[in-house]
N, C-alpha and C. Protein backbone atom coordinates (compact mmCIF):
# COMPACT_ATOMS: atom_id res chain seq x y z
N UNK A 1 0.85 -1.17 0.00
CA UNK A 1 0.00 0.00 0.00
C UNK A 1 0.90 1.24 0.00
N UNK A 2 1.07 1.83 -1.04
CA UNK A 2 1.56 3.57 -1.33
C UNK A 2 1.24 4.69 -0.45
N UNK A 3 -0.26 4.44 -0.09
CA UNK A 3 -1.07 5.97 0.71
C UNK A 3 -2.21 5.36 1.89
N UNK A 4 -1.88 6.01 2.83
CA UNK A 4 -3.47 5.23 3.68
C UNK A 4 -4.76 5.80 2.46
N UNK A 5 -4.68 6.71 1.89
CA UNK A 5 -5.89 6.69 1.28
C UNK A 5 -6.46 5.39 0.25
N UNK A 6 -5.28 3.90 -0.13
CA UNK A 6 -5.51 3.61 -0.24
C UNK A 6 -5.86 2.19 0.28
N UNK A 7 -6.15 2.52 1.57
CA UNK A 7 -6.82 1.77 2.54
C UNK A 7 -8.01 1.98 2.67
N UNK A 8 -8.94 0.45 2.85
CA UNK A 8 -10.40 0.16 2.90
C UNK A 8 -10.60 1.08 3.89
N UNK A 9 -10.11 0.33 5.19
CA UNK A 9 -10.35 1.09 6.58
C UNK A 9 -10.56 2.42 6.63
N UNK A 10 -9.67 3.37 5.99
CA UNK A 10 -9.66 4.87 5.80
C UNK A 10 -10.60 5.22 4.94
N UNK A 11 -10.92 4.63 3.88
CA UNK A 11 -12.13 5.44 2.76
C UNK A 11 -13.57 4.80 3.96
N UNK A 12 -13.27 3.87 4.60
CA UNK A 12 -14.94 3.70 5.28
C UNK A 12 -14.75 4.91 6.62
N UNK A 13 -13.81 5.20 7.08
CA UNK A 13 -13.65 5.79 8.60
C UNK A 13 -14.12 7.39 7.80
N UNK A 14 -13.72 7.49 6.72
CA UNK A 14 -13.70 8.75 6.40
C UNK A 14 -15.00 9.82 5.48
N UNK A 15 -15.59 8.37 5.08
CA UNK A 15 -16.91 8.15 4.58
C UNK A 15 -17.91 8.36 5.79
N UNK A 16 -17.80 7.63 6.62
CA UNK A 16 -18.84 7.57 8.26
C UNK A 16 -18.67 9.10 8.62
N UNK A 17 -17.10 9.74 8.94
CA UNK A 17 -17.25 10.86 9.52
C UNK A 17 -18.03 11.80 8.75
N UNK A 18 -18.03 11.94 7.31
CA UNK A 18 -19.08 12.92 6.81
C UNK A 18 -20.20 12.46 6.62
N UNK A 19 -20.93 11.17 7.17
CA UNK A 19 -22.28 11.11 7.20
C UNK A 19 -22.63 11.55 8.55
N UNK A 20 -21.73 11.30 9.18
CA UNK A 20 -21.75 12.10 10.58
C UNK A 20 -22.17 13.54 11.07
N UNK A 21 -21.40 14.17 10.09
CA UNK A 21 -21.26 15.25 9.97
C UNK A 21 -22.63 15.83 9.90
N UNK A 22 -22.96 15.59 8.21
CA UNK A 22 -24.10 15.33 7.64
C UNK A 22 -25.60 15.39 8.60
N UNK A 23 -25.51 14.01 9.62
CA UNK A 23 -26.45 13.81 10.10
C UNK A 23 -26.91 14.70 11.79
N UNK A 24 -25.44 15.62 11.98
CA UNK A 24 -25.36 16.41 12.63
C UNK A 24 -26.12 17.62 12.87
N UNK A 25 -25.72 18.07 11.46
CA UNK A 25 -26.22 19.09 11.14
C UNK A 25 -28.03 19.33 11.41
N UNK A 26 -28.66 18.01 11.61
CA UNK A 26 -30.06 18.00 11.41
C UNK A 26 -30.83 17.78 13.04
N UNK A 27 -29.68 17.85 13.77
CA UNK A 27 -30.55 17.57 14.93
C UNK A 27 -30.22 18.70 15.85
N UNK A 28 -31.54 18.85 16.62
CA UNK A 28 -32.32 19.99 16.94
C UNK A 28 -30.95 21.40 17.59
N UNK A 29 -31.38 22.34 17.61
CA UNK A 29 -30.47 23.37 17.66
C UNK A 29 -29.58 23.20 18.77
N UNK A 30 -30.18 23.29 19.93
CA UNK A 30 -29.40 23.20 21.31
C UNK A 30 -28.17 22.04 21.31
N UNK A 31 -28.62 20.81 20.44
CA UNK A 31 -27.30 19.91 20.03
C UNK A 31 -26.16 20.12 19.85
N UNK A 32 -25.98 21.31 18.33
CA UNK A 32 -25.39 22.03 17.78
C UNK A 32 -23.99 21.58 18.00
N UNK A 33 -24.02 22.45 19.37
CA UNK A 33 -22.62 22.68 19.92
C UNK A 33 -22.27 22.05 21.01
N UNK A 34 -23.03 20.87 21.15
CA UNK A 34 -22.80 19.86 22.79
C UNK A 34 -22.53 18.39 22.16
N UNK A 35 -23.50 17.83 22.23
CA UNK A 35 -23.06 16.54 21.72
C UNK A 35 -23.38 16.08 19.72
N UNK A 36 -23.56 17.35 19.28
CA UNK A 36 -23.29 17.45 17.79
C UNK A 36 -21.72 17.75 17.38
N UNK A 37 -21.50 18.64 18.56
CA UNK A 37 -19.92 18.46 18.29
C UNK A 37 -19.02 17.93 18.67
N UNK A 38 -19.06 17.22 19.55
CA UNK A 38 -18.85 16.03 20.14
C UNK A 38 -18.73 14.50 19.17
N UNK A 39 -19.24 14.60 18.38
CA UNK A 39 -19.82 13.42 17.47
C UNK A 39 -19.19 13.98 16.36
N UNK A 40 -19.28 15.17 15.83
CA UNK A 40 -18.35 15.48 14.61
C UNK A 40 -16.57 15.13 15.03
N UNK A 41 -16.15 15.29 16.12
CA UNK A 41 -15.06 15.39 16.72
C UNK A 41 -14.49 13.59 16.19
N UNK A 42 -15.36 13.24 17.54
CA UNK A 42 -14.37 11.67 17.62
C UNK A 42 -14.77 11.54 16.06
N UNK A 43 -16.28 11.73 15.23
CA UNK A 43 -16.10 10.60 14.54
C UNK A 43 -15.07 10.94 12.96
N UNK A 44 -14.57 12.09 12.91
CA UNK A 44 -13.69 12.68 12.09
C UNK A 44 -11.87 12.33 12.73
N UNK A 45 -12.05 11.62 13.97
CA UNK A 45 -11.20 11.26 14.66
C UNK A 45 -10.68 10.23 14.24
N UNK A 46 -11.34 9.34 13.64
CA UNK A 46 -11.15 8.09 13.53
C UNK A 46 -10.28 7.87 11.87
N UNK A 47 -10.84 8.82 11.11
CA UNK A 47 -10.08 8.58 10.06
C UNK A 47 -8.54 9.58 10.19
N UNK A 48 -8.57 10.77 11.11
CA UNK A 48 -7.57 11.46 10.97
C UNK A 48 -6.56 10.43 11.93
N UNK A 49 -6.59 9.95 12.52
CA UNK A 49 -5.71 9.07 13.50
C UNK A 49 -4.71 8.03 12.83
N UNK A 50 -5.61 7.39 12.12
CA UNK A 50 -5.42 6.29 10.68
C UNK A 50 -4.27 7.27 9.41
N UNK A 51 -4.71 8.43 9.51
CA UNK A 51 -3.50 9.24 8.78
C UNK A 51 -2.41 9.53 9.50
N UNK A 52 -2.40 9.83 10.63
CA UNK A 52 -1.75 10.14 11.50
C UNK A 52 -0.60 8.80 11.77
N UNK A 53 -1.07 7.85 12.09
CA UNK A 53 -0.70 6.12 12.39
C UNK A 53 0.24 5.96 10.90
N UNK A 54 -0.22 5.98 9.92
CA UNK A 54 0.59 6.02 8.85
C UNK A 54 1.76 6.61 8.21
N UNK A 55 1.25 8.01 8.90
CA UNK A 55 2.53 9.29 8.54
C UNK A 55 3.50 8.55 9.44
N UNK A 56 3.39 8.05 10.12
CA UNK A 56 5.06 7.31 11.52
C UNK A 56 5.17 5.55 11.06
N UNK A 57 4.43 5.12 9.89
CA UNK A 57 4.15 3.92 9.69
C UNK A 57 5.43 3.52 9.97
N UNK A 58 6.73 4.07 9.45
CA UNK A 58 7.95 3.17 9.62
C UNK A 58 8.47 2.88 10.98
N UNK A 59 7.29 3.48 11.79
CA UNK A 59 7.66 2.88 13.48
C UNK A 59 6.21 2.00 13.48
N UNK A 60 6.50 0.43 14.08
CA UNK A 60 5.24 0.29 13.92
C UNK A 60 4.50 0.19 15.00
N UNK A 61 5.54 0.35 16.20
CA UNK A 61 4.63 0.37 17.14
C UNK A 61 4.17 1.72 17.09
N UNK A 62 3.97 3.04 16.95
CA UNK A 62 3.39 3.93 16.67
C UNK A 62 2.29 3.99 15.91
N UNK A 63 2.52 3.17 15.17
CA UNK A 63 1.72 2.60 13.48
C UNK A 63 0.42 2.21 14.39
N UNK A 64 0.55 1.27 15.28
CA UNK A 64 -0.06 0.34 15.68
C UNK A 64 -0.90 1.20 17.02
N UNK A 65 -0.12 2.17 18.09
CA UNK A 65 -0.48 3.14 19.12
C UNK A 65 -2.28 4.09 18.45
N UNK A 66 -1.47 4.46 17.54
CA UNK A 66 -2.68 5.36 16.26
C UNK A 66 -3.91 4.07 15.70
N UNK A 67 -3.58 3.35 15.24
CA UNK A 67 -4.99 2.55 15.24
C UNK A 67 -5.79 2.44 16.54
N UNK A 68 -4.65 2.26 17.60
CA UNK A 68 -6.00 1.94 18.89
C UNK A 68 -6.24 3.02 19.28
N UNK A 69 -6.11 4.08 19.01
CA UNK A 69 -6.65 5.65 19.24
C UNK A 69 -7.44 5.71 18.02
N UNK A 70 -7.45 5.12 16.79
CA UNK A 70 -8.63 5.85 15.59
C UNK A 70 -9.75 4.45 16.49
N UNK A 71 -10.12 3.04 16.98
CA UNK A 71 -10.72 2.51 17.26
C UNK A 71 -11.23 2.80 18.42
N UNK A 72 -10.86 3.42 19.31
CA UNK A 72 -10.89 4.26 20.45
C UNK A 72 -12.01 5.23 20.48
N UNK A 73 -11.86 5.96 18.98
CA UNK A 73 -12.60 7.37 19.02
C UNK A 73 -14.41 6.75 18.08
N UNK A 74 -13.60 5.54 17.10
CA UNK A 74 -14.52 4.41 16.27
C UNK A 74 -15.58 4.56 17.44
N UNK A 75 -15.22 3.51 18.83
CA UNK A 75 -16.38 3.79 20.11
C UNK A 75 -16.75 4.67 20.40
N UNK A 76 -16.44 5.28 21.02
CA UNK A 76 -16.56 7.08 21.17
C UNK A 76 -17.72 7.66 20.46
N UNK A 77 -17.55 6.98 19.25
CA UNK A 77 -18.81 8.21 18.26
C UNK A 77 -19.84 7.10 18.28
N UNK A 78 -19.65 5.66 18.89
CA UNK A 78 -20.95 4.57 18.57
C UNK A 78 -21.78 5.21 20.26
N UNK A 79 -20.63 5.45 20.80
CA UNK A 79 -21.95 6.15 22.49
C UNK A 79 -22.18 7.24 22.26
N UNK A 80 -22.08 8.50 20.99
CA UNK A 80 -22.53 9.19 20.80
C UNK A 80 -24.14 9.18 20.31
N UNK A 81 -23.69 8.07 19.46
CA UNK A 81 -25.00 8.00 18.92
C UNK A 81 -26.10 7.25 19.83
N UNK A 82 -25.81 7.03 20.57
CA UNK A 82 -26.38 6.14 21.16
C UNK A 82 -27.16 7.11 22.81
N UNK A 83 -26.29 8.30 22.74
CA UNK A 83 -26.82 9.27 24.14
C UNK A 83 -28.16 9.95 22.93
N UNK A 84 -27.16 10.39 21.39
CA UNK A 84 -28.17 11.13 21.10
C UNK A 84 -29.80 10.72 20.83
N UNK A 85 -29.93 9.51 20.13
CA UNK A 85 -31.47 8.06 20.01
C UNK A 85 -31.87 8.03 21.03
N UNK A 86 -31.03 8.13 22.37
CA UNK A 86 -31.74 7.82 23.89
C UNK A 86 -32.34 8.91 24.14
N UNK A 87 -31.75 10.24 23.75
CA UNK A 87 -32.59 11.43 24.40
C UNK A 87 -33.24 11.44 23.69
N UNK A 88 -33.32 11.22 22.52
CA UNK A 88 -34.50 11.40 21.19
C UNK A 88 -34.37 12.89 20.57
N UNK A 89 -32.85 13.20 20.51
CA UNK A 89 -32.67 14.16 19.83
C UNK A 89 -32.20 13.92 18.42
N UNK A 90 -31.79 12.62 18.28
CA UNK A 90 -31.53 11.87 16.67
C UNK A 90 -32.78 11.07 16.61
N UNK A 91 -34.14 11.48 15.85
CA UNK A 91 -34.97 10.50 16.11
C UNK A 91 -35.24 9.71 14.87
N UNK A 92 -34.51 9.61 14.03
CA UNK A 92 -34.55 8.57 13.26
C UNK A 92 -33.82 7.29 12.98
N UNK A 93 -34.89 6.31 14.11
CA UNK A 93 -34.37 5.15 14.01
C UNK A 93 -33.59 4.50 12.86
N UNK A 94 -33.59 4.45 11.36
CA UNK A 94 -33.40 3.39 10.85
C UNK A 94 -31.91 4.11 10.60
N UNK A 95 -31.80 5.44 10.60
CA UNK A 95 -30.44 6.10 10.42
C UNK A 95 -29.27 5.58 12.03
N UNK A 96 -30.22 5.79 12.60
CA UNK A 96 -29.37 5.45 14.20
C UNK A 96 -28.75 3.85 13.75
N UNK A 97 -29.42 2.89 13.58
CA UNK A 97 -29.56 1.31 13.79
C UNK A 97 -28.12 1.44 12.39
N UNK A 98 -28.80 1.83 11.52
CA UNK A 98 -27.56 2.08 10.04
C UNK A 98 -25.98 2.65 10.71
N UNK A 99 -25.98 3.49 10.84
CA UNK A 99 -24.74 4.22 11.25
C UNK A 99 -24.16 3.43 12.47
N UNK A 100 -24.95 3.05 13.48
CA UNK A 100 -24.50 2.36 14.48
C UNK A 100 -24.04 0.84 14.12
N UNK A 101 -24.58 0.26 13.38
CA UNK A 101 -24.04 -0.86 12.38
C UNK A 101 -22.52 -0.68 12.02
N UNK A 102 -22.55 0.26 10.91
CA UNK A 102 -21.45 0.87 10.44
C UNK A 102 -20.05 0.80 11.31
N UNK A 103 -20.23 1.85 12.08
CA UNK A 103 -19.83 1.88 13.08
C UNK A 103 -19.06 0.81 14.27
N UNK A 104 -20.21 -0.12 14.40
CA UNK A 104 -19.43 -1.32 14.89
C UNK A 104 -18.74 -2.61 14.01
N UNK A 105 -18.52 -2.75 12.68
CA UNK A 105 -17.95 -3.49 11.65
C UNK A 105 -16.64 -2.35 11.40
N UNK A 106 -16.59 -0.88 11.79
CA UNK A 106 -15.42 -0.42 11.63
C UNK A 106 -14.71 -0.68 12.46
N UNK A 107 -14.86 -0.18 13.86
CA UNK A 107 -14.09 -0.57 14.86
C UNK A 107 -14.00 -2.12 14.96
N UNK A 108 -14.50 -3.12 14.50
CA UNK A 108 -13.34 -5.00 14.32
C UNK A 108 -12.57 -4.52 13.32
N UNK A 109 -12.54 -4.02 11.83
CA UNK A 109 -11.69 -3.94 11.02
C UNK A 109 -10.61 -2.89 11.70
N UNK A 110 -10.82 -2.08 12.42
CA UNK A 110 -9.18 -1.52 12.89
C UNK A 110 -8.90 -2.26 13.61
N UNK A 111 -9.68 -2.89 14.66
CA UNK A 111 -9.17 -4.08 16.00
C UNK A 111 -8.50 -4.86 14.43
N UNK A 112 -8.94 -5.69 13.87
CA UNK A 112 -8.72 -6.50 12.97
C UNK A 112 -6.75 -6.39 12.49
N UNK A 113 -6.95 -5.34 12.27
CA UNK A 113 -5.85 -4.47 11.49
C UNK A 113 -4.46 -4.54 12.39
N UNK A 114 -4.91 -3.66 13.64
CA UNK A 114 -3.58 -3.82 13.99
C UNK A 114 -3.39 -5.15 14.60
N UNK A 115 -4.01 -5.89 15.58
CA UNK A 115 -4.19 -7.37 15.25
C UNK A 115 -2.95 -7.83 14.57
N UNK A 116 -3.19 -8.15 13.60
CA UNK A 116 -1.77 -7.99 12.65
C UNK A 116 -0.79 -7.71 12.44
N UNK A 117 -0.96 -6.18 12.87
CA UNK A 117 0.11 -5.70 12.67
C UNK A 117 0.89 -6.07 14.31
N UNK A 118 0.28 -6.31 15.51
CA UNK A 118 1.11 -6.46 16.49
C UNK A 118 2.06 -8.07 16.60
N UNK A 119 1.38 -8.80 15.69
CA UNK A 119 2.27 -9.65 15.58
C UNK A 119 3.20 -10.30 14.15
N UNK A 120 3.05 -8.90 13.67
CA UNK A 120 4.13 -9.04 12.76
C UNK A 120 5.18 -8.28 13.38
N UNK A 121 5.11 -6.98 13.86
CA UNK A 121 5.54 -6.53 15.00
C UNK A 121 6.54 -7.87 16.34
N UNK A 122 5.88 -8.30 16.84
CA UNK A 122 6.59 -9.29 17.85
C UNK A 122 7.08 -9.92 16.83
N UNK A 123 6.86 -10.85 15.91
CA UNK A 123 7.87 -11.79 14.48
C UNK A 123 9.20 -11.08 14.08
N UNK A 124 9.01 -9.46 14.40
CA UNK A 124 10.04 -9.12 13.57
C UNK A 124 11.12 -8.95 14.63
N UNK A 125 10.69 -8.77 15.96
CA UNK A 125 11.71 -8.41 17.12
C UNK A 125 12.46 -9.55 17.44
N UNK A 126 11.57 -10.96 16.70
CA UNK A 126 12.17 -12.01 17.19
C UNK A 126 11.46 -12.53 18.41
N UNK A 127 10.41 -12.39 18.93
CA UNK A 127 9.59 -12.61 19.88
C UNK A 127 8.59 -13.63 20.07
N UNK A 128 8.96 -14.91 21.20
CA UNK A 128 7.49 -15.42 20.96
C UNK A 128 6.61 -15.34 21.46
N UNK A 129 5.60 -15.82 20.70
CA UNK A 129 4.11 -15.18 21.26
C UNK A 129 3.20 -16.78 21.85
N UNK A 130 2.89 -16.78 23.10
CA UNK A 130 2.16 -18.14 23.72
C UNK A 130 0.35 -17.41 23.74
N UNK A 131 -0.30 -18.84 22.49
CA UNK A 131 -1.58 -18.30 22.84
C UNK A 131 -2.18 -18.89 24.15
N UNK A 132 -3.05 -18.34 24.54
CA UNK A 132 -4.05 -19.64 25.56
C UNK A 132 -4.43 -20.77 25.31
N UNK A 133 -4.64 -21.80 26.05
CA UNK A 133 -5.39 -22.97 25.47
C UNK A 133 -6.93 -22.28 24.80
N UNK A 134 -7.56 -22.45 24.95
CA UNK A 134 -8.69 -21.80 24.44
C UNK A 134 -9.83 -20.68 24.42
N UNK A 135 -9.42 -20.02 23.84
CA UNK A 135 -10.16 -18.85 22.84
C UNK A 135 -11.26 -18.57 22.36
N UNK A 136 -12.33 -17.76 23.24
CA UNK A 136 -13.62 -17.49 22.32
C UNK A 136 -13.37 -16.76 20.99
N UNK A 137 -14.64 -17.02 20.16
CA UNK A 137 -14.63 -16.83 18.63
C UNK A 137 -14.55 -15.49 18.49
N UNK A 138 -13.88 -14.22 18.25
CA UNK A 138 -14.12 -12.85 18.38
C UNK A 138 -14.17 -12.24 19.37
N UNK A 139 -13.71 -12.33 20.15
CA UNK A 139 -12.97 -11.30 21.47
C UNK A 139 -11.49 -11.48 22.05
N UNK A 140 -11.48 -10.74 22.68
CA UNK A 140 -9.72 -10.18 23.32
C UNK A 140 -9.37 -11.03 23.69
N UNK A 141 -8.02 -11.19 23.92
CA UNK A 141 -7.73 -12.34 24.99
C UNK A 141 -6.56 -12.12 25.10
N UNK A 142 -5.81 -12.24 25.98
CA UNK A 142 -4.38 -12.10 26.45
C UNK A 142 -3.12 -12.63 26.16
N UNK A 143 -2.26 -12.72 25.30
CA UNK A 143 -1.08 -13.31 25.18
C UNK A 143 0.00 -12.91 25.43
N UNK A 144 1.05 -14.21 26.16
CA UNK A 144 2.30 -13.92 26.73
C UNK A 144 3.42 -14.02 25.80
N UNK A 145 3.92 -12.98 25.99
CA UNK A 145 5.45 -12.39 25.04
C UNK A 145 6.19 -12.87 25.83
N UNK A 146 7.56 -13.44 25.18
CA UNK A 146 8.59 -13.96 25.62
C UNK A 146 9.64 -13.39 24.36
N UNK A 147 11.03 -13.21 25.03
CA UNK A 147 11.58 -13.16 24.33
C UNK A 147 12.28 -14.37 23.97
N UNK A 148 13.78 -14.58 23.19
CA UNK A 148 14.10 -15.56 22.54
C UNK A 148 14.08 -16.82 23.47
């Protein structure tokens, strides 16, 4: 890959923040400037971080620091949406349920991402990595680094 722009992850993070934006703009005035901007923030966060993570790509643990800050902010804007549907100041459900979708398939693809990248990361230091005996299907789980 030449450019994060030509990363999936970045054209979807960056796509969401201007529907964000977008869908900002429409809810009721007093929003505006509280949790409308709040929600423009993280969720424009998420793709600038991912640029950010890239511009230092040749460090990768930095590389890797910046994804869990763009997935970080990924959450961030899913409890946004989620204060704003509760107060019923975003009241259109099928946009809430949509975006909030969105939203959570972005944040696994950055989990996803650096994922990866942290253990190509440990491979390259020369590091081994002990999984657990067993592992639920899609969530966290802890592994012990050792060195040589």
């Amino acid at each position: 890959m030449k450019s994060y722009r030509d990363s999936e992850v970045f054209k979807e993070a960056k796509r969401l923040g201007i529907e964000i934006h977008k869908m900002s703009m429409i809810l009721p005035r007093f929003e505006m400037y509280k949790e409308g901007s709040q929600i423009r923030r993280s969720a424009k966060a998420v793709a600038s971080l991912i640029v950010e993570g890239y511009g230092r790509g040749r460090y990768k643990q930095d590389f890797i620091k910046y994804l869990v800050y763009s997935q970080s902010e990924c959450d961030e804007t899913i409890l946004h949406l989620d204060f704003l549907f509760e107060t019923e100041s975003l009241k259109n459900e099928m946009l809430y349920n949509e975006l909030k979708t969105e939203y959570d398939t972005l944040s696994k693809r950055i989990n996803n991402s650096f994922n990866g990248l942290k253990i190509t990361l440990m491979i390259s230091l020369n590091l081994k990595i002990k999984y657990p005996q067993s592992v639920p299907t899609g969530s966290w789980y802890p592994v012990t680094v050792t060195g040589n």
